[in-house]
PDB file of N, CA and C in Angstrom:
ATOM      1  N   UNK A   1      76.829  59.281  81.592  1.00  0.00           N
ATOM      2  CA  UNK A   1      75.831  58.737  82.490  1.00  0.00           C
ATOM      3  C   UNK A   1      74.574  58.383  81.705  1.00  0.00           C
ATOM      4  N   UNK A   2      74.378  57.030  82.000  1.00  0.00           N
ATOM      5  CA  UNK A   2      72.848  56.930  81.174  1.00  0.00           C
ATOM      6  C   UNK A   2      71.839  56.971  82.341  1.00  0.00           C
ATOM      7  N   UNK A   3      71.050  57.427  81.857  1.00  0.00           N
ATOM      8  CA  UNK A   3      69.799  57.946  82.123  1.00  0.00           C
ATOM      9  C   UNK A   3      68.707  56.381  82.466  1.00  0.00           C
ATOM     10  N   UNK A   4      67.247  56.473  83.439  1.00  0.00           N
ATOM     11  CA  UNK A   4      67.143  54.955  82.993  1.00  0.00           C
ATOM     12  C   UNK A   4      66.060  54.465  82.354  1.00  0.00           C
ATOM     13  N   UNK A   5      65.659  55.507  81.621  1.00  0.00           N
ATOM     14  CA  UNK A   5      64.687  54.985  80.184  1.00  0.00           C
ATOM     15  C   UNK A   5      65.445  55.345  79.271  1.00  0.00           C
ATOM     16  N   UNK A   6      66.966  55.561  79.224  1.00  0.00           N
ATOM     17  CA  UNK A   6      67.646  55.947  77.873  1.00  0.00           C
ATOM     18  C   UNK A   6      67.625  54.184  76.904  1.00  0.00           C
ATOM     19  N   UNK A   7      67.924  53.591  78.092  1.00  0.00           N
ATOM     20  CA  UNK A   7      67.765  52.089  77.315  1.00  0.00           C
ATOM     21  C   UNK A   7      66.976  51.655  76.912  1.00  0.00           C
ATOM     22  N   UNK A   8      65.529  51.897  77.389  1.00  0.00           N
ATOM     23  CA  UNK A   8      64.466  51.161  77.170  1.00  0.00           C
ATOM     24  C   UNK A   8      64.559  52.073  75.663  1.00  0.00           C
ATOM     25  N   UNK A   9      63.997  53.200  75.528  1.00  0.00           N
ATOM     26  CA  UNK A   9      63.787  53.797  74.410  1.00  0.00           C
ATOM     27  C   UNK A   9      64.781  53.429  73.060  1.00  0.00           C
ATOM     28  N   UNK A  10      66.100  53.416  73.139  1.00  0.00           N
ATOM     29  CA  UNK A  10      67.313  52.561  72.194  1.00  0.00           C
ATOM     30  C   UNK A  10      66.798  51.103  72.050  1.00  0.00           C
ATOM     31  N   UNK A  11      66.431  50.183  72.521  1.00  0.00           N
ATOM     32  CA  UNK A  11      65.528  48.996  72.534  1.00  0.00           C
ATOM     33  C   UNK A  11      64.447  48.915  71.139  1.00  0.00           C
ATOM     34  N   UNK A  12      63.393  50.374  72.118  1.00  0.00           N
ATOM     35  CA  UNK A  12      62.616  50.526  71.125  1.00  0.00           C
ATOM     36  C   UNK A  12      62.734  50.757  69.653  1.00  0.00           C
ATOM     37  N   UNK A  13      63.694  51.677  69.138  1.00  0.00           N
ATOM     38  CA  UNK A  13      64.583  52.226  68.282  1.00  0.00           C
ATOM     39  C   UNK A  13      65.084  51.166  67.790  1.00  0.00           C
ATOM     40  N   UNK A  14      66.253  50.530  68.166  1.00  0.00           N
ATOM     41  CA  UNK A  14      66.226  48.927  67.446  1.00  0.00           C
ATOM     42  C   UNK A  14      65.625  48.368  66.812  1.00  0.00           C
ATOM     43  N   UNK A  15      64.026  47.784  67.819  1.00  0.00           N
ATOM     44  CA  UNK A  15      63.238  47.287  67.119  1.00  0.00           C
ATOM     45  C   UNK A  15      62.630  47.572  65.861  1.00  0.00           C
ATOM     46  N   UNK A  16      62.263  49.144  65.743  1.00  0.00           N
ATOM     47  CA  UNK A  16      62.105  49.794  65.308  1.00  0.00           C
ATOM     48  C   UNK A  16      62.676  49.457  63.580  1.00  0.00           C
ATOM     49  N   UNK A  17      63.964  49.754  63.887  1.00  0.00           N
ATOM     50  CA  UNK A  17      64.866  50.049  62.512  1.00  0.00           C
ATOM     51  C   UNK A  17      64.839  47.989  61.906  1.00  0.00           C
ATOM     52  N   UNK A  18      64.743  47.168  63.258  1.00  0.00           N
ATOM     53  CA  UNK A  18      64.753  45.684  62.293  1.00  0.00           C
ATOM     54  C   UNK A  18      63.675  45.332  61.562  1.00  0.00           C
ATOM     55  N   UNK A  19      62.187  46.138  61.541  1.00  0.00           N
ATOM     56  CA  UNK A  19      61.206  46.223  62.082  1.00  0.00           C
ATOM     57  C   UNK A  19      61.073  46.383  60.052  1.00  0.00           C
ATOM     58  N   UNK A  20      61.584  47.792  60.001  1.00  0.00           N
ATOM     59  CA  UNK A  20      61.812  48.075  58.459  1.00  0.00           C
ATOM     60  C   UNK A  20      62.628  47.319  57.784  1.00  0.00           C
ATOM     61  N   UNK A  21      63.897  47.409  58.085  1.00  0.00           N
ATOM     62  CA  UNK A  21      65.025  46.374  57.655  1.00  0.00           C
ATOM     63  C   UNK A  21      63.947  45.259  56.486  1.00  0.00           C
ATOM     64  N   UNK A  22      63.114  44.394  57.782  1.00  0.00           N
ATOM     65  CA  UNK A  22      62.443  43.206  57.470  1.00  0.00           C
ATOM     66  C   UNK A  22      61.533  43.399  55.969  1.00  0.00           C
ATOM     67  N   UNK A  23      61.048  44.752  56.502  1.00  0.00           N
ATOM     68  CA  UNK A  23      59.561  45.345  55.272  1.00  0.00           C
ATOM     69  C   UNK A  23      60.377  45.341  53.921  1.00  0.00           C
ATOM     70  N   UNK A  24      61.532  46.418  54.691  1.00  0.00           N
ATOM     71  CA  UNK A  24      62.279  46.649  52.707  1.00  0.00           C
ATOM     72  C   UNK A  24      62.701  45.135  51.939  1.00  0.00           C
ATOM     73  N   UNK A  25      62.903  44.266  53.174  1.00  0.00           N
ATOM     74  CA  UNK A  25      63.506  43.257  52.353  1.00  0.00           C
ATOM     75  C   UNK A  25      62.355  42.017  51.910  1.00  0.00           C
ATOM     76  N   UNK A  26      61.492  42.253  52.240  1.00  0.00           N
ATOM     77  CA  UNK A  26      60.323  41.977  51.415  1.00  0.00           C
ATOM     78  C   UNK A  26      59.788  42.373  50.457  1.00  0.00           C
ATOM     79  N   UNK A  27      59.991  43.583  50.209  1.00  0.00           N
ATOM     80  CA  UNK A  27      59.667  44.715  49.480  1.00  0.00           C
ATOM     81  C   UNK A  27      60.470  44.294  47.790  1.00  0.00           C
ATOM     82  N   UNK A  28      61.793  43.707  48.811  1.00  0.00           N
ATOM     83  CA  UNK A  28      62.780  43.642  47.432  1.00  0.00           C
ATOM     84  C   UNK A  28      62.475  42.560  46.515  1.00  0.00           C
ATOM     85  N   UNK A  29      61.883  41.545  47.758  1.00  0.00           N
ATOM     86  CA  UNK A  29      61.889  39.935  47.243  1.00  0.00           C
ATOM     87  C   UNK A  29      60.364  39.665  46.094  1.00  0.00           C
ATOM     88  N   UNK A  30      59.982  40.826  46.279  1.00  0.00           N
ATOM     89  CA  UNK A  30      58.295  40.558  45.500  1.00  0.00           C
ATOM     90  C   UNK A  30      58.470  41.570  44.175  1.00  0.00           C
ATOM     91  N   UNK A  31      59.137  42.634  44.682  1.00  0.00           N
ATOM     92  CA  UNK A  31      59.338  43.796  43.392  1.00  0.00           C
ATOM     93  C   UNK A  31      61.049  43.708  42.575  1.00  0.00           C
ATOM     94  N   UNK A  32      61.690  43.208  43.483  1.00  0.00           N
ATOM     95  CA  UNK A  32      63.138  43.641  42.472  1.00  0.00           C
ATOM     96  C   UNK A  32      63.806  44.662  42.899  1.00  0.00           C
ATOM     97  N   UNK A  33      62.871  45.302  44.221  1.00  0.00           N
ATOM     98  CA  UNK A  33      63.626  47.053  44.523  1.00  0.00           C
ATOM     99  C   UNK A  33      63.080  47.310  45.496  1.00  0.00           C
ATOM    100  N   UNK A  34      63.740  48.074  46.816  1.00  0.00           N
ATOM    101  CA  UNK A  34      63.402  48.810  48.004  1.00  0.00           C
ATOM    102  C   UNK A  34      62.430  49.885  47.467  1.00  0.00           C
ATOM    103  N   UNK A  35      61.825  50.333  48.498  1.00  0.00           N
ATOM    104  CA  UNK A  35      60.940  51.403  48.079  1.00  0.00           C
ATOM    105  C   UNK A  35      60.487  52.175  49.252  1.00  0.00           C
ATOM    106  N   UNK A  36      61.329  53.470  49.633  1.00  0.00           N
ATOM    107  CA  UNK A  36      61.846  54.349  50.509  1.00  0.00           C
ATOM    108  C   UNK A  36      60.437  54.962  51.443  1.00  0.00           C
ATOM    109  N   UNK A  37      59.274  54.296  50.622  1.00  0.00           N
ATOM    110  CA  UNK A  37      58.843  55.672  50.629  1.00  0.00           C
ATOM    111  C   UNK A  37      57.461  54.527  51.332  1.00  0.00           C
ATOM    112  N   UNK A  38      58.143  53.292  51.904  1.00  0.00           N
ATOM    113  CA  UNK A  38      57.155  52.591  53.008  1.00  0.00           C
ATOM    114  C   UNK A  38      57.773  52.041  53.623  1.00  0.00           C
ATOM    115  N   UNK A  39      57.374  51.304  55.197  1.00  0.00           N
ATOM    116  CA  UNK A  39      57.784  50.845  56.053  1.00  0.00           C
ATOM    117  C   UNK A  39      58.491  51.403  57.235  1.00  0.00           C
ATOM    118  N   UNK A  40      58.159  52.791  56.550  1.00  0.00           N
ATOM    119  CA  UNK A  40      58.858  53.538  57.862  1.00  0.00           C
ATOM    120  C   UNK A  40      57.703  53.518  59.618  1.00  0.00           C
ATOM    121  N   UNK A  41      58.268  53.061  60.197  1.00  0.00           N
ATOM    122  CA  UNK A  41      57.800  52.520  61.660  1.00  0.00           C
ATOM    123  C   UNK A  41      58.367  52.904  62.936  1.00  0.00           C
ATOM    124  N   UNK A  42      57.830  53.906  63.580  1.00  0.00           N
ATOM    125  CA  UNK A  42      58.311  54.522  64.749  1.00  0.00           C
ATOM    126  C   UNK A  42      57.746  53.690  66.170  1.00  0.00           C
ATOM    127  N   UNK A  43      58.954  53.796  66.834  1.00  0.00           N
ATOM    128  CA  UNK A  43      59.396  53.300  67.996  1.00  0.00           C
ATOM    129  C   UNK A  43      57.749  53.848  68.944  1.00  0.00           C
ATOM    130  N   UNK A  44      57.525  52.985  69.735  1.00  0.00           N
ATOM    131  CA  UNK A  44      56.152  53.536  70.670  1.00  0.00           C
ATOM    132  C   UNK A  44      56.545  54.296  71.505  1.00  0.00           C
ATOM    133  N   UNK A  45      58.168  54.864  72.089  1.00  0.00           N
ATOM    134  CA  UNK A  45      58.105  55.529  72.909  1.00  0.00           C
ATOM    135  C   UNK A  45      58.583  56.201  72.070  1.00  0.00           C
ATOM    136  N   UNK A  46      59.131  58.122  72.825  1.00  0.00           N
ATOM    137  CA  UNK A  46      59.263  58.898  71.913  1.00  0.00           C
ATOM    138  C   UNK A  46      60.544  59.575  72.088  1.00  0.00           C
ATOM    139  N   UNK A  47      61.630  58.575  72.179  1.00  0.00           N
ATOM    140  CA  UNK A  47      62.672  58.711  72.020  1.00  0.00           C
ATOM    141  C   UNK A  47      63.151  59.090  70.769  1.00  0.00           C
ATOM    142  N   UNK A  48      63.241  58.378  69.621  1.00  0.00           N
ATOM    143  CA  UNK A  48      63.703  58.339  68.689  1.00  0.00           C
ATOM    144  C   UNK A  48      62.654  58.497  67.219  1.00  0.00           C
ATOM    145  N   UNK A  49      63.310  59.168  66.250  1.00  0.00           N
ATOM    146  CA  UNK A  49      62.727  58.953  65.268  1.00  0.00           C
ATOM    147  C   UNK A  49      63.051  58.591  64.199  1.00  0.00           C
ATOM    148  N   UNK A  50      62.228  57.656  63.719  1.00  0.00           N
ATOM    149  CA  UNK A  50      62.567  56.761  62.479  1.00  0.00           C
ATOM    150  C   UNK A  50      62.404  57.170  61.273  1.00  0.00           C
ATOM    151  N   UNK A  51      63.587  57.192  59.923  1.00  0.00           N
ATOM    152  CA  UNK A  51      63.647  57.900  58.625  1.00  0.00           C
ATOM    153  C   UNK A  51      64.110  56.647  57.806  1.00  0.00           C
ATOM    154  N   UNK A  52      63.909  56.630  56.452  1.00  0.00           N
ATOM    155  CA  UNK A  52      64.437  55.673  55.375  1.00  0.00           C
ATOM    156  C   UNK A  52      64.931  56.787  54.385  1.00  0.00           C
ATOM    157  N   UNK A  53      66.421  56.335  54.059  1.00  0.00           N
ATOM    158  CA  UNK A  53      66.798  57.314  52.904  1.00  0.00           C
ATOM    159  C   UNK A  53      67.368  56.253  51.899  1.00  0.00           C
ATOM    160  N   UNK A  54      67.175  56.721  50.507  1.00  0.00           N
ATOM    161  CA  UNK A  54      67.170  57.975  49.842  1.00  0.00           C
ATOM    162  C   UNK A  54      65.642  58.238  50.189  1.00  0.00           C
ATOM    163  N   UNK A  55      65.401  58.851  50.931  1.00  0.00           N
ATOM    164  CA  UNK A  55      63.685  59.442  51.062  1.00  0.00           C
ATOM    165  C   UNK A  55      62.774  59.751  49.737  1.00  0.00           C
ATOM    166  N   UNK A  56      61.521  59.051  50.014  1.00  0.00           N
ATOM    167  CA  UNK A  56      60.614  59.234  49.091  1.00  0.00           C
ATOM    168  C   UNK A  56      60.949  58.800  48.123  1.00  0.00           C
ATOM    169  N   UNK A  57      62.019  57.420  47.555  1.00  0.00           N
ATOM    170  CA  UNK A  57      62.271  56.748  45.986  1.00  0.00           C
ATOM    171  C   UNK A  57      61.753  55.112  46.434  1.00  0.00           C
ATOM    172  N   UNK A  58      60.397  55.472  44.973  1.00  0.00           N
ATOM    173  CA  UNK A  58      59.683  54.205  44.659  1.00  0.00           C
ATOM    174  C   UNK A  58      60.389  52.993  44.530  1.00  0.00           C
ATOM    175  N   UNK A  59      61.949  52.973  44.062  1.00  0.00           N
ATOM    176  CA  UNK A  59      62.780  51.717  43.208  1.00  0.00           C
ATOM    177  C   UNK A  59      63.739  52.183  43.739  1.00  0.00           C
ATOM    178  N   UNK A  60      64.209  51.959  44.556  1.00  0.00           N
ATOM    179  CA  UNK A  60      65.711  52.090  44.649  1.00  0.00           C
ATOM    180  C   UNK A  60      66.711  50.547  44.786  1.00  0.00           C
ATOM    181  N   UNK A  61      67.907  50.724  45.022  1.00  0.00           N
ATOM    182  CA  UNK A  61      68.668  49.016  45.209  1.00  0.00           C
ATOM    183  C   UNK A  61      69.085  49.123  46.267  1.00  0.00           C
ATOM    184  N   UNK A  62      68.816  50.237  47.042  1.00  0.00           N
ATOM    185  CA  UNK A  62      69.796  50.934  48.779  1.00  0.00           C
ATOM    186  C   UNK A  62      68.899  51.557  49.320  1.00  0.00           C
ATOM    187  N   UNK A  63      68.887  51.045  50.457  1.00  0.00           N
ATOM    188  CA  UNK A  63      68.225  51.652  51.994  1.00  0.00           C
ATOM    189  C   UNK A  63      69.147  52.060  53.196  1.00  0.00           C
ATOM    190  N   UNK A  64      68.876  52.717  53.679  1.00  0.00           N
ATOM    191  CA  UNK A  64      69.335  52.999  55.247  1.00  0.00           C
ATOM    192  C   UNK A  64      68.560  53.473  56.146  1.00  0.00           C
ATOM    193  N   UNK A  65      67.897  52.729  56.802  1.00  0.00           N
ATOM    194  CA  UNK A  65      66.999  53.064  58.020  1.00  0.00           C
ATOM    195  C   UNK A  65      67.970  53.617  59.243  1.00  0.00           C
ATOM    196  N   UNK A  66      67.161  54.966  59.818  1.00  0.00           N
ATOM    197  CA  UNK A  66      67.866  55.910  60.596  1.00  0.00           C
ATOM    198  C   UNK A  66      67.128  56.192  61.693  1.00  0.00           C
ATOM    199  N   UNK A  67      67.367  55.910  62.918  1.00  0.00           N
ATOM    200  CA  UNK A  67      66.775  56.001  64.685  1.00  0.00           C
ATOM    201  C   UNK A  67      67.793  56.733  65.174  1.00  0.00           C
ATOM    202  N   UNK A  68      67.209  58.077  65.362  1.00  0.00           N
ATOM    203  CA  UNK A  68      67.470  59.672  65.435  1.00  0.00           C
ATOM    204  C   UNK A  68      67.559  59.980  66.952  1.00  0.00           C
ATOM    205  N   UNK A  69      67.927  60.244  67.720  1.00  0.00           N
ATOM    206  CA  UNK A  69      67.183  60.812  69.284  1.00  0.00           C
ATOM    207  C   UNK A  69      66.584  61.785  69.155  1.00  0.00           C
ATOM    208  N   UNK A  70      65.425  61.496  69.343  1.00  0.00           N
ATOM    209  CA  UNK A  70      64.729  63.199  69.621  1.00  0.00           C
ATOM    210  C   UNK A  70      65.649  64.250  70.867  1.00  0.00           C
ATOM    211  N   UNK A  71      65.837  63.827  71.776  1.00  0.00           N
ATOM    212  CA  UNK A  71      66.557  64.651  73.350  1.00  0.00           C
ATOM    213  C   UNK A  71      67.517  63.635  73.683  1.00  0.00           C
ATOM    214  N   UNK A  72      69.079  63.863  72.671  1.00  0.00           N
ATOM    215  CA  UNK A  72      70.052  62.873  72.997  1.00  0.00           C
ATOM    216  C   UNK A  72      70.417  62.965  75.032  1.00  0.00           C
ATOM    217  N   UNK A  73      70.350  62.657  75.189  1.00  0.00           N
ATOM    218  CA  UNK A  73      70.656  62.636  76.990  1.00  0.00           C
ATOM    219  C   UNK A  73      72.141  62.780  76.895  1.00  0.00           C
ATOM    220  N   UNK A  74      72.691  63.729  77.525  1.00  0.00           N
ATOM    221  CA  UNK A  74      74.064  63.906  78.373  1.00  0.00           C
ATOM    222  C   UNK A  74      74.394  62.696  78.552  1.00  0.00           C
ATOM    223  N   UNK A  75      75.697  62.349  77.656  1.00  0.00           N
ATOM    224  CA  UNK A  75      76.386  61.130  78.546  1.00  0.00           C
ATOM    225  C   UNK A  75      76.251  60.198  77.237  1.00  0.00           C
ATOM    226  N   UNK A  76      75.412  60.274  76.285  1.00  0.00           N
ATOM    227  CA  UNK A  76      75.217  58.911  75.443  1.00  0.00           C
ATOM    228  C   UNK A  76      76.089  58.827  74.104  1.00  0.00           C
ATOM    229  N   UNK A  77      76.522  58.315  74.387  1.00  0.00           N
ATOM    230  CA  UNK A  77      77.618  57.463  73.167  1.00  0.00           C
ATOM    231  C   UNK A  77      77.192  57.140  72.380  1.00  0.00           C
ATOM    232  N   UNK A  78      75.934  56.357  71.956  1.00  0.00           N
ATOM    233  CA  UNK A  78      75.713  56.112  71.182  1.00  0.00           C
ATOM    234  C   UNK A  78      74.931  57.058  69.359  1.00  0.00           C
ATOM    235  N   UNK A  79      74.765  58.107  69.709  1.00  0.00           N
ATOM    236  CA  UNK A  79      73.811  58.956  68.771  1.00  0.00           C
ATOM    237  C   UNK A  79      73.217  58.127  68.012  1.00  0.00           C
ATOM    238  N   UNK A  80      72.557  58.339  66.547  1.00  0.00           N
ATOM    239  CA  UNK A  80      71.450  57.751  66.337  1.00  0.00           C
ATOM    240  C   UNK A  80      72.388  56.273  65.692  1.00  0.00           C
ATOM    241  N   UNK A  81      71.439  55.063  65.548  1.00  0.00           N
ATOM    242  CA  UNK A  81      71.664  54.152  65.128  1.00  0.00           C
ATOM    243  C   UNK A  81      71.268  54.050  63.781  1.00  0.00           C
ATOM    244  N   UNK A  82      71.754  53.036  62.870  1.00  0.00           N
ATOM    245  CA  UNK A  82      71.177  52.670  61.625  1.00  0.00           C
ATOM    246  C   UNK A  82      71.326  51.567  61.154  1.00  0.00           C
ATOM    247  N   UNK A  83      70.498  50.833  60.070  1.00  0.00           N
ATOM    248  CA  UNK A  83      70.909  49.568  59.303  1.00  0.00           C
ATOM    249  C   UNK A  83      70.717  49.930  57.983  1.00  0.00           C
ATOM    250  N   UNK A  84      71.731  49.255  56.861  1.00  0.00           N
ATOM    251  CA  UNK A  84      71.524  49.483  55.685  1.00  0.00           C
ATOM    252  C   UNK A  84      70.949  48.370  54.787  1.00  0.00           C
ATOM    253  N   UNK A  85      70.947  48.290  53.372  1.00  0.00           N
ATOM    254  CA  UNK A  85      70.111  46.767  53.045  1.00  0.00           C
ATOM    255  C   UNK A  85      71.348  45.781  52.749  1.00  0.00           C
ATOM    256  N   UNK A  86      72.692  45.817  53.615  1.00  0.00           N
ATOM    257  CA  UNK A  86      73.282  44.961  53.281  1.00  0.00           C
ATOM    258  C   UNK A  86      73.500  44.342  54.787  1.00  0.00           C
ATOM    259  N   UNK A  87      72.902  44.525  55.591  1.00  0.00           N
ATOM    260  CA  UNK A  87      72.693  44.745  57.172  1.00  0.00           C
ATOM    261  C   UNK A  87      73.243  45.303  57.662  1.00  0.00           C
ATOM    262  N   UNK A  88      74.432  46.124  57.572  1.00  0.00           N
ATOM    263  CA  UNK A  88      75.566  46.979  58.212  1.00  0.00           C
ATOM    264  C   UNK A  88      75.191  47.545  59.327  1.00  0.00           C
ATOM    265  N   UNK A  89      75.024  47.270  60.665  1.00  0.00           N
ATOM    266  CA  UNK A  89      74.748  48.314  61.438  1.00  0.00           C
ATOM    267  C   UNK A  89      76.031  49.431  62.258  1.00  0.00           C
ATOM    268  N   UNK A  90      75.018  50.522  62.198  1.00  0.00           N
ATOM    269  CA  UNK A  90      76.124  51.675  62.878  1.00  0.00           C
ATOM    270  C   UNK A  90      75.832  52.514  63.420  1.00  0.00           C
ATOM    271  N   UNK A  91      76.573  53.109  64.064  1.00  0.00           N
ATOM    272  CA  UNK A  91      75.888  54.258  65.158  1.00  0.00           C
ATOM    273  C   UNK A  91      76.715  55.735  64.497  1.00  0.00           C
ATOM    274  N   UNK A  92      75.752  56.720  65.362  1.00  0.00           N
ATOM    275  CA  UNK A  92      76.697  58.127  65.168  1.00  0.00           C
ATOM    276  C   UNK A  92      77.740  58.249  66.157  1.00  0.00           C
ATOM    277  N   UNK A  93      77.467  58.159  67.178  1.00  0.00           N
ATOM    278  CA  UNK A  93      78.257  58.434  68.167  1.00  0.00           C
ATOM    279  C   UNK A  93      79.979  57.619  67.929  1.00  0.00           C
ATOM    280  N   UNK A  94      80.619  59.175  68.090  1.00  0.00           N
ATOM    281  CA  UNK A  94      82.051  58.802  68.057  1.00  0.00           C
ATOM    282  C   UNK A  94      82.903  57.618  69.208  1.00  0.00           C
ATOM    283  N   UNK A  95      82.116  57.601  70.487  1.00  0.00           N
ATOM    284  CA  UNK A  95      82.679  57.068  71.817  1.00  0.00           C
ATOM    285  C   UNK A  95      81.957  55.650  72.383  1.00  0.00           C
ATOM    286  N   UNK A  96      80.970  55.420  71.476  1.00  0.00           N
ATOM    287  CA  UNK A  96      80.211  54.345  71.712  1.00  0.00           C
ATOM    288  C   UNK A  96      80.671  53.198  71.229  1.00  0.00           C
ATOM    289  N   UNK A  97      80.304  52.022  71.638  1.00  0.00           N
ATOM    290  CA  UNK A  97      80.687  50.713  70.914  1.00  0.00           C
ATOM    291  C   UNK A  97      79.650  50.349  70.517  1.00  0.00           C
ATOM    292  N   UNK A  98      79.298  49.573  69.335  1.00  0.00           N
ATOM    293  CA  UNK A  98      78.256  49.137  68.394  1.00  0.00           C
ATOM    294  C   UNK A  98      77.413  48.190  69.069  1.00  0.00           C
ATOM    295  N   UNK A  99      78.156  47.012  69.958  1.00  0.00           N
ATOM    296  CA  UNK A  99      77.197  46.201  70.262  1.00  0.00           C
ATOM    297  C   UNK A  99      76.732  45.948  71.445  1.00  0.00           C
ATOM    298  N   UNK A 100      76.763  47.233  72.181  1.00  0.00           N
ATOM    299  CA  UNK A 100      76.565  47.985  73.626  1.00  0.00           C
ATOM    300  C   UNK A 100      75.337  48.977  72.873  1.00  0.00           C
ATOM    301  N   UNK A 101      75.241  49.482  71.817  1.00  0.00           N
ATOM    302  CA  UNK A 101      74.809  50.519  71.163  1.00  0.00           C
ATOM    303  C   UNK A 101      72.840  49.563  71.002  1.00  0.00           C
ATOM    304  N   UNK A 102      73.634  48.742  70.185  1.00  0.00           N
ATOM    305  CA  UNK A 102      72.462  48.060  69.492  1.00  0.00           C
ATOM    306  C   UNK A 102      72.087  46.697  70.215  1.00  0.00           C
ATOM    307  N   UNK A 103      72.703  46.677  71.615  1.00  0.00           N
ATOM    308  CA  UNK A 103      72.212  45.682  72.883  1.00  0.00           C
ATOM    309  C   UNK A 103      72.331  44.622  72.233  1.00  0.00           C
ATOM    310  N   UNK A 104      73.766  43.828  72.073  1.00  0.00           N
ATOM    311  CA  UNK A 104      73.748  42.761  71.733  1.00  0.00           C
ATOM    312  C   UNK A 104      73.179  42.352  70.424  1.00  0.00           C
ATOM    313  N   UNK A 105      72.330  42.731  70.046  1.00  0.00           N
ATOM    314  CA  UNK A 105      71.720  42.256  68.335  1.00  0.00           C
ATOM    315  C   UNK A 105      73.251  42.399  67.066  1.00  0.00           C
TER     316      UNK A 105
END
């Protein structure tokens, strides 16, 4: 059962993670290298929380931005979402479908 700000907040979270996606890949195009340790950008509501790993590396060649649930709600399929720097997106959740997950994007 979803809940009915479970969507709005996954929305936010989305945005969220394209939000960085965009930063690192700017990041890459001026330096040569992601750099973990900016662009991290949390969602305005407080659903989810936003992480970049490998955490805290100045140069890296790999990102994965991670939108966490703070209070996964009963019922949600989807667990946290992510994008990597090759765009890969994916979810945790075992029962969810990806593009129900990440609303069409």
């Amino acid at each position: 059962m979803r809940l009915p700000w479970q969507r709005g907040h996954r929305a936010e979270a989305v945005n969220a993670l394209m939000q960085v996606a965009a930063c690192q890949e700017r990041i890459r195009a001026a330096a040569g290298h992601y750099d973990t340790t900016r662009c991290v950008s949390q969602p305005s509501g407080n659903g989810y929380r936003v992480t970049v790993e490998p955490a805290g590396v100045a140069a890296s060649q790999v990102f994965e931005a991670i939108a966490a649930p703070l209070n996964p709600a009963p019922g949600d399929r989807c667990g946290a979402l992510s994008i990597d720097q090759s765009g890969r997106r994916s979810i945790s959740g075992a029962t969810g479908q990806l593009g129900a997950c990440w609303g069409g994007r």
